[in-house]
PDB file of N, CA and C in Angstrom:
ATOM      1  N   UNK A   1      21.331  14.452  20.987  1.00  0.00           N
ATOM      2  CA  UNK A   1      20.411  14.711  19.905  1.00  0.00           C
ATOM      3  C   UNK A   1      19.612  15.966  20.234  1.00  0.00           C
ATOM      4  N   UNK A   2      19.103  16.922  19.720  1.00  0.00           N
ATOM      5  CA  UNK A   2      18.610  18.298  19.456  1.00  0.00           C
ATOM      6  C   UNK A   2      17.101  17.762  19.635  1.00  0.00           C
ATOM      7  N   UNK A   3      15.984  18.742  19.882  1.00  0.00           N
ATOM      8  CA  UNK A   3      15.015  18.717  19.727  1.00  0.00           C
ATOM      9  C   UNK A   3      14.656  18.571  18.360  1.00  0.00           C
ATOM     10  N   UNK A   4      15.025  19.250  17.477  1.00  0.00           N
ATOM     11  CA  UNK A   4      14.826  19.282  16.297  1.00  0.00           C
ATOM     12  C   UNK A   4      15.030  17.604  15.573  1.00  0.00           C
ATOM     13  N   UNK A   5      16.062  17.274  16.026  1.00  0.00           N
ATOM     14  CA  UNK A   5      16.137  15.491  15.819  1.00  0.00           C
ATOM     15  C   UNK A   5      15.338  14.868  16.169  1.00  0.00           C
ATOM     16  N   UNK A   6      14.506  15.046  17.400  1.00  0.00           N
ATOM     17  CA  UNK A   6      13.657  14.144  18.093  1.00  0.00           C
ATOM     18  C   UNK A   6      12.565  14.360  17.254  1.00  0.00           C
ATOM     19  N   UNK A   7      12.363  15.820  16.839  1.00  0.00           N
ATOM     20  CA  UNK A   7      10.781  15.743  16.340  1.00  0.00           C
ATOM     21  C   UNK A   7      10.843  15.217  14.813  1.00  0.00           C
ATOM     22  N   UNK A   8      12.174  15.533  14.040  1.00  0.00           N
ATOM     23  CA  UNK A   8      11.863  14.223  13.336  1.00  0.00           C
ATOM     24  C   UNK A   8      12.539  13.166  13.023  1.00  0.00           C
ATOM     25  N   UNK A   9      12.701  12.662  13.971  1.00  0.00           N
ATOM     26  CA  UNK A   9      12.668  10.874  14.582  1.00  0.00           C
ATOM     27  C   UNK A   9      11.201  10.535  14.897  1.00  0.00           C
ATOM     28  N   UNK A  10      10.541  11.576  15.568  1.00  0.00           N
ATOM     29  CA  UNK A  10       9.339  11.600  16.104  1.00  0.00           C
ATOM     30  C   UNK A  10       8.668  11.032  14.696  1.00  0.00           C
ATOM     31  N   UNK A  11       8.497  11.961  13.713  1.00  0.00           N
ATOM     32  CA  UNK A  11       7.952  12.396  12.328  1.00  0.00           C
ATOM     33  C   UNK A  11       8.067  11.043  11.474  1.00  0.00           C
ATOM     34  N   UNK A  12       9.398  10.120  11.488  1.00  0.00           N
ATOM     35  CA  UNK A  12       9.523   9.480  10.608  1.00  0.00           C
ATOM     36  C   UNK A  12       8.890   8.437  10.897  1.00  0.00           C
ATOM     37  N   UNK A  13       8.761   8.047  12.461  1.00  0.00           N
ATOM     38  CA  UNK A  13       8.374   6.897  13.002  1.00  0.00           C
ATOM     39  C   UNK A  13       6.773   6.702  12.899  1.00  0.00           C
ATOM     40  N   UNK A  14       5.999   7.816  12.938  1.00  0.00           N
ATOM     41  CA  UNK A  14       4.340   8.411  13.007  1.00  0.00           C
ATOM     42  C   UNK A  14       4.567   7.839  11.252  1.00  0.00           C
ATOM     43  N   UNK A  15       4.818   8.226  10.200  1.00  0.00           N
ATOM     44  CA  UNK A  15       5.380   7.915   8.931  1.00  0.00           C
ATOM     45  C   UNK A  15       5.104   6.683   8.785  1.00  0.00           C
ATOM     46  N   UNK A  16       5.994   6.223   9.262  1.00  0.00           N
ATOM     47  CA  UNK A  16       6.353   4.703   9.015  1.00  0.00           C
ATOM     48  C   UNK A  16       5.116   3.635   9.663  1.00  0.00           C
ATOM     49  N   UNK A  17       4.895   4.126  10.813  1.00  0.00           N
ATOM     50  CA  UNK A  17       3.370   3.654  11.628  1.00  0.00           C
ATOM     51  C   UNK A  17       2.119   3.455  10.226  1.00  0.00           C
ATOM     52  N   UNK A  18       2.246   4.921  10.061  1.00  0.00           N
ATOM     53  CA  UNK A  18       0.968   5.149   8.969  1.00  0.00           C
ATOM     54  C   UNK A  18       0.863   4.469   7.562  1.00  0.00           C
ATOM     55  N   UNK A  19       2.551   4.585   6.715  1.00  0.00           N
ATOM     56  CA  UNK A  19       2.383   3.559   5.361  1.00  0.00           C
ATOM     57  C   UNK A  19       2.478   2.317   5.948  1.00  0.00           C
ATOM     58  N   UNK A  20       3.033   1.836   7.226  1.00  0.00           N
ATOM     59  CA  UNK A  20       3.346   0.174   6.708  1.00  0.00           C
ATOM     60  C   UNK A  20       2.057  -0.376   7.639  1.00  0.00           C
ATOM     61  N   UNK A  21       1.154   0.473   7.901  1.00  0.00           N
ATOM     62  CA  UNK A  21      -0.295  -0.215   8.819  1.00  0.00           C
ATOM     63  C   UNK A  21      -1.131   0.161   7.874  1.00  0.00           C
ATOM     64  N   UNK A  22      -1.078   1.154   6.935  1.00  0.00           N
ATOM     65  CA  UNK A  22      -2.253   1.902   5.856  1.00  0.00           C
ATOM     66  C   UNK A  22      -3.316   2.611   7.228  1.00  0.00           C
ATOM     67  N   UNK A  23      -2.269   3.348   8.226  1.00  0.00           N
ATOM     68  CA  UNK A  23      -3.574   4.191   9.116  1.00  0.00           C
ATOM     69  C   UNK A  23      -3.559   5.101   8.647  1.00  0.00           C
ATOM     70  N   UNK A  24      -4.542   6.089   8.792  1.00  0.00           N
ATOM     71  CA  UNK A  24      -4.746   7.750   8.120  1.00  0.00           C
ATOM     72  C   UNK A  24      -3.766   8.551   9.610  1.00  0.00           C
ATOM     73  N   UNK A  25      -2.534   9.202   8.375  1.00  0.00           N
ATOM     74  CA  UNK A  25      -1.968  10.277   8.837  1.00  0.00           C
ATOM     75  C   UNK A  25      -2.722  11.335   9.755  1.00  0.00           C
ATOM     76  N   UNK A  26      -3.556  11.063   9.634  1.00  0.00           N
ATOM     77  CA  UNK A  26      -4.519  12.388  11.446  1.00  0.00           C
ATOM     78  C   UNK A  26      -4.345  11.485  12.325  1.00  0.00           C
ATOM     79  N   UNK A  27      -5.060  10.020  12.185  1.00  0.00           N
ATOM     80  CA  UNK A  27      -5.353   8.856  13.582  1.00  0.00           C
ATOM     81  C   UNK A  27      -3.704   8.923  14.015  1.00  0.00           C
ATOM     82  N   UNK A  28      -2.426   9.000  12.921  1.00  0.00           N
ATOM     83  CA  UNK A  28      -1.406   8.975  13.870  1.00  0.00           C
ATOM     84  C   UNK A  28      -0.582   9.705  14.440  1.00  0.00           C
ATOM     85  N   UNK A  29      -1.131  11.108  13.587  1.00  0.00           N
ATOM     86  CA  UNK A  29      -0.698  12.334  14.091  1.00  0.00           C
ATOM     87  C   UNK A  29      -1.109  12.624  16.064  1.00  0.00           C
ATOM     88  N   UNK A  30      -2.301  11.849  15.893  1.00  0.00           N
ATOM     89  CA  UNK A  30      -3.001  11.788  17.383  1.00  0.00           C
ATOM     90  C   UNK A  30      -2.483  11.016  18.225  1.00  0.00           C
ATOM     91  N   UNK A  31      -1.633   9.847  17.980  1.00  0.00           N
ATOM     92  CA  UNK A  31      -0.579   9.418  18.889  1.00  0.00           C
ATOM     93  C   UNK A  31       0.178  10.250  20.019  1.00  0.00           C
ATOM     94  N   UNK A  32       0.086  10.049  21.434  1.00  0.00           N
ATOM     95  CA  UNK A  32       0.724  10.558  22.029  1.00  0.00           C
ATOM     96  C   UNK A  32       1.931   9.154  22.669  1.00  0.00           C
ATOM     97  N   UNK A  33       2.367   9.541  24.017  1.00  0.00           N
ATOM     98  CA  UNK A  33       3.523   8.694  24.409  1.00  0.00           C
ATOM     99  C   UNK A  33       2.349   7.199  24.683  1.00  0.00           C
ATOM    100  N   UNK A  34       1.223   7.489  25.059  1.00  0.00           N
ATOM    101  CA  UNK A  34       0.498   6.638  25.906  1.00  0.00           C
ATOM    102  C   UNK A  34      -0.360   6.031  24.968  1.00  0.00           C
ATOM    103  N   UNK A  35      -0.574   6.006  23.830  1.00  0.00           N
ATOM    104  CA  UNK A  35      -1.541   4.886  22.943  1.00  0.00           C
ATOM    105  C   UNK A  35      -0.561   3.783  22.646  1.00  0.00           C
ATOM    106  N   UNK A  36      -1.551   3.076  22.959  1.00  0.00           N
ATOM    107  CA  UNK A  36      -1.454   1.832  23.134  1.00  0.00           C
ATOM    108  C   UNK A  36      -1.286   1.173  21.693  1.00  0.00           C
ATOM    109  N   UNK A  37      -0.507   0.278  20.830  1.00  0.00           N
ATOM    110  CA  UNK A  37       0.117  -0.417  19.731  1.00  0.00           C
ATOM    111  C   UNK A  37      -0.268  -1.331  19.893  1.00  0.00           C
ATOM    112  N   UNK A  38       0.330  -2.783  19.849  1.00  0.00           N
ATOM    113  CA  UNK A  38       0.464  -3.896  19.567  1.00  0.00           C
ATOM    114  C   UNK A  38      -0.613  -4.126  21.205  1.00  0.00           C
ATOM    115  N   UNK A  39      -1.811  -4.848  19.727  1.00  0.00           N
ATOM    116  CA  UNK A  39      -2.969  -5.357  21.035  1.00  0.00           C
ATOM    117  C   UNK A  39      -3.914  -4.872  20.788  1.00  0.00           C
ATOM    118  N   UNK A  40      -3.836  -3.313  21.020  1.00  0.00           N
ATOM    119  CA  UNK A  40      -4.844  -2.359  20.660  1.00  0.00           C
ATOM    120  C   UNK A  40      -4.931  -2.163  19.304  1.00  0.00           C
ATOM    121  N   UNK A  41      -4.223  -1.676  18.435  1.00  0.00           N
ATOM    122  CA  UNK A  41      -4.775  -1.748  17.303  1.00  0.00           C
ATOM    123  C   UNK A  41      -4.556  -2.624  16.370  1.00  0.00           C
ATOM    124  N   UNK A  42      -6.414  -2.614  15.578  1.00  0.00           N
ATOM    125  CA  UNK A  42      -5.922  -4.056  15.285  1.00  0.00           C
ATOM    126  C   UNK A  42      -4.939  -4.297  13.731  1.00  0.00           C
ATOM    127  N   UNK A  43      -4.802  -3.339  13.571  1.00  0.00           N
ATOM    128  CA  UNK A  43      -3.946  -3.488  11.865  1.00  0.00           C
ATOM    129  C   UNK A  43      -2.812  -3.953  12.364  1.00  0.00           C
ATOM    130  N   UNK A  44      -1.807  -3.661  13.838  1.00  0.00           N
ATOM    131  CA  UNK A  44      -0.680  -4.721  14.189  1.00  0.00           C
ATOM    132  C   UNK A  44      -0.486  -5.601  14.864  1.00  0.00           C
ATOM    133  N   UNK A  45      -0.705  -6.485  13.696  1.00  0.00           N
ATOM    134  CA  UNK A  45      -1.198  -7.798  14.178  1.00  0.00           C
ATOM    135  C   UNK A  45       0.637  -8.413  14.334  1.00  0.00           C
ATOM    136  N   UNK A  46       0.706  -9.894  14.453  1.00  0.00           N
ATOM    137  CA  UNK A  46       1.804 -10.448  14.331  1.00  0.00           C
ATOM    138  C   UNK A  46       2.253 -10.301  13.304  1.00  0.00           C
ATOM    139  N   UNK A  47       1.584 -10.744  12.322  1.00  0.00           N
ATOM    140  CA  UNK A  47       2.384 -10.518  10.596  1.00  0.00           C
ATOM    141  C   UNK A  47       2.566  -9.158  10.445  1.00  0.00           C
ATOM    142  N   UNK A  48       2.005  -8.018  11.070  1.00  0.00           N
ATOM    143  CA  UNK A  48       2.465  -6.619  10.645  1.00  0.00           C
ATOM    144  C   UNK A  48       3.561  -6.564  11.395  1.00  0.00           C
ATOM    145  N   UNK A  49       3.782  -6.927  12.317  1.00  0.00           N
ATOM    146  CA  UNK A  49       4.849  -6.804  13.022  1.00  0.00           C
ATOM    147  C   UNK A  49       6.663  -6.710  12.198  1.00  0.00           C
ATOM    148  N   UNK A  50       6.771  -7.302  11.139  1.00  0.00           N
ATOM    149  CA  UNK A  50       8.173  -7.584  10.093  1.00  0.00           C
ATOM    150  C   UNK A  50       7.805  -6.998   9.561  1.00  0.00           C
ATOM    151  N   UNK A  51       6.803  -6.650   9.027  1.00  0.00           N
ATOM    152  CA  UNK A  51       7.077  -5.343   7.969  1.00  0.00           C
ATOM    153  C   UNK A  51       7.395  -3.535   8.336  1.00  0.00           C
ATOM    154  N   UNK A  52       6.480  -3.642   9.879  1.00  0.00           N
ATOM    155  CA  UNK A  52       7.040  -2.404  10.532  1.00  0.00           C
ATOM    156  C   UNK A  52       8.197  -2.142  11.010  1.00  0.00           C
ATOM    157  N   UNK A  53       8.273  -3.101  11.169  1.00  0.00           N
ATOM    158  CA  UNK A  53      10.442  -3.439  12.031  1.00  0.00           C
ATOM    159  C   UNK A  53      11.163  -3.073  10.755  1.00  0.00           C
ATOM    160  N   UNK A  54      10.707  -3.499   9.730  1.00  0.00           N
ATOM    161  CA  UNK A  54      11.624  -3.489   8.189  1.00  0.00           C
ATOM    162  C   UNK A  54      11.182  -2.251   7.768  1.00  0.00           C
ATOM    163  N   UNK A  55      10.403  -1.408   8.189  1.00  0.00           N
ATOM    164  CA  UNK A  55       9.711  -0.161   7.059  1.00  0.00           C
ATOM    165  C   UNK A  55      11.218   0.822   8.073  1.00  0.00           C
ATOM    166  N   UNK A  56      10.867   0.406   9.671  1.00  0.00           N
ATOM    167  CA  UNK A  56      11.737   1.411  10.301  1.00  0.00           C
ATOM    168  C   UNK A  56      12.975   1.479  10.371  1.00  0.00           C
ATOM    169  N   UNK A  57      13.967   0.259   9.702  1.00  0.00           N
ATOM    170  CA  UNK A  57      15.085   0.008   9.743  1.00  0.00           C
ATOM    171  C   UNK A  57      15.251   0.683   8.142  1.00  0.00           C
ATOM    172  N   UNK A  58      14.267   0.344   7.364  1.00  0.00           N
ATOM    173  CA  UNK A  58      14.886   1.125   6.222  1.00  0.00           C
ATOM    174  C   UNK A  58      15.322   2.817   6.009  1.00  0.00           C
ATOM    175  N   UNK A  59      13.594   3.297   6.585  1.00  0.00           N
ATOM    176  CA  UNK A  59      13.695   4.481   6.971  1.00  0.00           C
ATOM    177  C   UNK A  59      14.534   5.174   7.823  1.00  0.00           C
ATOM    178  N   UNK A  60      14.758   4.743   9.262  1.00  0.00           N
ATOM    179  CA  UNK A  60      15.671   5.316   9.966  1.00  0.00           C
ATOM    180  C   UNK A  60      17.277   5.042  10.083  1.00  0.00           C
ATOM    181  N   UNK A  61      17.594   4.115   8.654  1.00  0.00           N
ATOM    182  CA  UNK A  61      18.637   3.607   8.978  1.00  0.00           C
ATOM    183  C   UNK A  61      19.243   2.449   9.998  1.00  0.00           C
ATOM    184  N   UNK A  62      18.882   1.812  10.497  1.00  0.00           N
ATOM    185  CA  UNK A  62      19.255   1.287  12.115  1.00  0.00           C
ATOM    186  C   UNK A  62      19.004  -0.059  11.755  1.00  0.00           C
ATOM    187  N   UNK A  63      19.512  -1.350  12.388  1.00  0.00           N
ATOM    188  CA  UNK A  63      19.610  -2.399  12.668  1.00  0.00           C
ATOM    189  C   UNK A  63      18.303  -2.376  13.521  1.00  0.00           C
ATOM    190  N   UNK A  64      17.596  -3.791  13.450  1.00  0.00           N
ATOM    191  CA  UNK A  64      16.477  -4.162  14.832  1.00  0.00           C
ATOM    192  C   UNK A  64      16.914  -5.908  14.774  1.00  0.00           C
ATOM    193  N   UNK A  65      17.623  -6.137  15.921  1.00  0.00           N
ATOM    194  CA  UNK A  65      17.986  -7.478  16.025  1.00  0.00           C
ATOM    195  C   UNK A  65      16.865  -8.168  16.425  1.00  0.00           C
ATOM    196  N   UNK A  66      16.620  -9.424  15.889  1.00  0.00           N
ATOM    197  CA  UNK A  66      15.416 -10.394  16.826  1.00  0.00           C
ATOM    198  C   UNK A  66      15.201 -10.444  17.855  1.00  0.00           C
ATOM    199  N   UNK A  67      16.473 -10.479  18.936  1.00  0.00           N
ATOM    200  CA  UNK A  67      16.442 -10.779  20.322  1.00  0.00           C
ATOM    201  C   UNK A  67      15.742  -8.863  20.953  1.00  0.00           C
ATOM    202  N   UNK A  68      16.227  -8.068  20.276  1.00  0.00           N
ATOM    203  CA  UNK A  68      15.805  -6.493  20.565  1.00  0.00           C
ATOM    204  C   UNK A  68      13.855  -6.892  20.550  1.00  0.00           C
ATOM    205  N   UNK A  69      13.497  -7.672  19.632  1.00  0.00           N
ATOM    206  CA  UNK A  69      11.656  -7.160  19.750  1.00  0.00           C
ATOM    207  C   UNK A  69      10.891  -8.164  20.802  1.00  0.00           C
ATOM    208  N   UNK A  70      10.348  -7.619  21.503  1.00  0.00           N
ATOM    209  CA  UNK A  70       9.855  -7.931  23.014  1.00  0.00           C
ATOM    210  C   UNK A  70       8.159  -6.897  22.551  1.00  0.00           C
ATOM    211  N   UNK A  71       7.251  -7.304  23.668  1.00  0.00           N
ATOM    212  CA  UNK A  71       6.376  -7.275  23.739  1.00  0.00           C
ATOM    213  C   UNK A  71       6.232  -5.136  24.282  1.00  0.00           C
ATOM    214  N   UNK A  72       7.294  -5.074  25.031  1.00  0.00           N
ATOM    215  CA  UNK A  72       7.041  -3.955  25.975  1.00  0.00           C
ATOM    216  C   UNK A  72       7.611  -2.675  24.468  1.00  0.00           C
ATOM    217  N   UNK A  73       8.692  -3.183  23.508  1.00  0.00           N
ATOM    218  CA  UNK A  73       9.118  -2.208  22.567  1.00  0.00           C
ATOM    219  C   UNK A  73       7.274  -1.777  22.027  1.00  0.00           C
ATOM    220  N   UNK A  74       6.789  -2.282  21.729  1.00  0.00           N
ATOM    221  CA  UNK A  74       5.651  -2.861  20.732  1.00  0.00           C
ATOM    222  C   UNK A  74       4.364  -2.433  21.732  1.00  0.00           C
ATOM    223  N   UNK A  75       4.693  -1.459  22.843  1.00  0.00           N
ATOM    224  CA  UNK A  75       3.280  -1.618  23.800  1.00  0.00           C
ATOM    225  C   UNK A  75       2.569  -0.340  23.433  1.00  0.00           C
ATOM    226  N   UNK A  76       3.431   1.043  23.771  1.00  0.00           N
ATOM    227  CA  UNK A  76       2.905   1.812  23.363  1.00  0.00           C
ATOM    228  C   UNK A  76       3.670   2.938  22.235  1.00  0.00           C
ATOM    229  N   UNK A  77       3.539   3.883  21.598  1.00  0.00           N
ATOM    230  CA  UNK A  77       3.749   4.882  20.545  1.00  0.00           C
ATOM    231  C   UNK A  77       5.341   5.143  21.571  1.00  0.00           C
ATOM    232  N   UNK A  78       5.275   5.699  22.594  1.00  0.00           N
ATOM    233  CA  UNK A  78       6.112   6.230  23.751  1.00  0.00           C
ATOM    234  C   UNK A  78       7.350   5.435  23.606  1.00  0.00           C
ATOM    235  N   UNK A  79       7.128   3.831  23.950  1.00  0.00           N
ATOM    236  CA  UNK A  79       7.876   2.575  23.982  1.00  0.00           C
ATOM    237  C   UNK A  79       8.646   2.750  22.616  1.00  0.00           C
ATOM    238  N   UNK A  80       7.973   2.696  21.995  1.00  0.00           N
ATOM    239  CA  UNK A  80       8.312   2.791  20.291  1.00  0.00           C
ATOM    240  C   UNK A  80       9.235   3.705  19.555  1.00  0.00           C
ATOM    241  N   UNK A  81       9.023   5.160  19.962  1.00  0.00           N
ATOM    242  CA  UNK A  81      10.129   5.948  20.036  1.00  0.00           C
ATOM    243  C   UNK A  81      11.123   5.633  20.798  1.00  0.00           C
ATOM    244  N   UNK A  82      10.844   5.545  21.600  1.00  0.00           N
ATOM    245  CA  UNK A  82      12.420   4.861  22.729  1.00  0.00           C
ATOM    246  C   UNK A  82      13.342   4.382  22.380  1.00  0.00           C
ATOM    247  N   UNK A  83      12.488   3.405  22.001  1.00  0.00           N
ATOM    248  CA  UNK A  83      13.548   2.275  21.331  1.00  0.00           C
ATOM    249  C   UNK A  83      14.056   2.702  19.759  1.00  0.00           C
ATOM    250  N   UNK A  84      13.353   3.459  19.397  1.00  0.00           N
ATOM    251  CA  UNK A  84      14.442   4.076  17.856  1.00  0.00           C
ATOM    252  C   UNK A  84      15.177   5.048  18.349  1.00  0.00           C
ATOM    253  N   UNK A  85      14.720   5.771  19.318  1.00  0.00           N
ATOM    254  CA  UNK A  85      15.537   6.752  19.556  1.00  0.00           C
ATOM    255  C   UNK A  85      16.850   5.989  20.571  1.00  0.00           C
ATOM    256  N   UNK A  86      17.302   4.666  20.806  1.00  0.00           N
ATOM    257  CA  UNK A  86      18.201   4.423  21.626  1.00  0.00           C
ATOM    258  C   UNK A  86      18.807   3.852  20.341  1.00  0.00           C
ATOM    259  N   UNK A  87      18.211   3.544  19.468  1.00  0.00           N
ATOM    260  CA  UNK A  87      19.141   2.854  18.237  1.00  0.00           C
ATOM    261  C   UNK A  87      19.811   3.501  17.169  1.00  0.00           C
ATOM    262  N   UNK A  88      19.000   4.592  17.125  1.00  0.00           N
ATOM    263  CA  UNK A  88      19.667   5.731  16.033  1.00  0.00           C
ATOM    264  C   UNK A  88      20.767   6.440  17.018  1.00  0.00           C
ATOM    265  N   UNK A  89      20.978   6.499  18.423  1.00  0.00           N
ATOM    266  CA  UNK A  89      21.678   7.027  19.613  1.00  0.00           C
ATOM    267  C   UNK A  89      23.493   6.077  18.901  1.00  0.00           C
ATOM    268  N   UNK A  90      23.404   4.506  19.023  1.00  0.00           N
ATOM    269  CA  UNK A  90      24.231   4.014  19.020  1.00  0.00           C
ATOM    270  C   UNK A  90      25.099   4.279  17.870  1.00  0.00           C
TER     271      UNK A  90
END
């Protein structure tokens, strides 16, 4: 994958963060690898949790199997790309 892919994989995922939590596009533009998600903020809660899995499977195309969502996908922004970026990979 190209840089140019990553940044928007990067782009869609910050996107998808922002409509399916209703955060303001700056707070997630400010995301780096190391903010902290699930825990820390509080808009993703458990119930946000299926709708973000579903906003990103629509958007990025990709499958997210049940057994795939674990606590560590869900820890930080960093984690989070990872894991789309290993799924859009396959």
């Amino acid at each position: 994958m190209s840089a140019a892919d990553f940044e928007s994989t990067e782009d869609a995922v910050r996107a998808v963060l922002a409509d399916s939590l209703s955060l303001d596009a700056t707070r997630v533009a400010a995301f780096d690898t190391d903010t902290a998600l699930f825990g820390s903020l509080p808009e993703l809660d458990s119930m946000a949790v299926a709708g973000l899995l579903t906003a990103l499977e629509d958007r990025l195309d990709i499958i997210i199997d049940d057994d795939e969502v674990d606590g560590e996908m869900l820890e930080s922004f960093g984690a989070l790309l990872a894991f789309v970026e290993r799924k859009i990979k396959r």
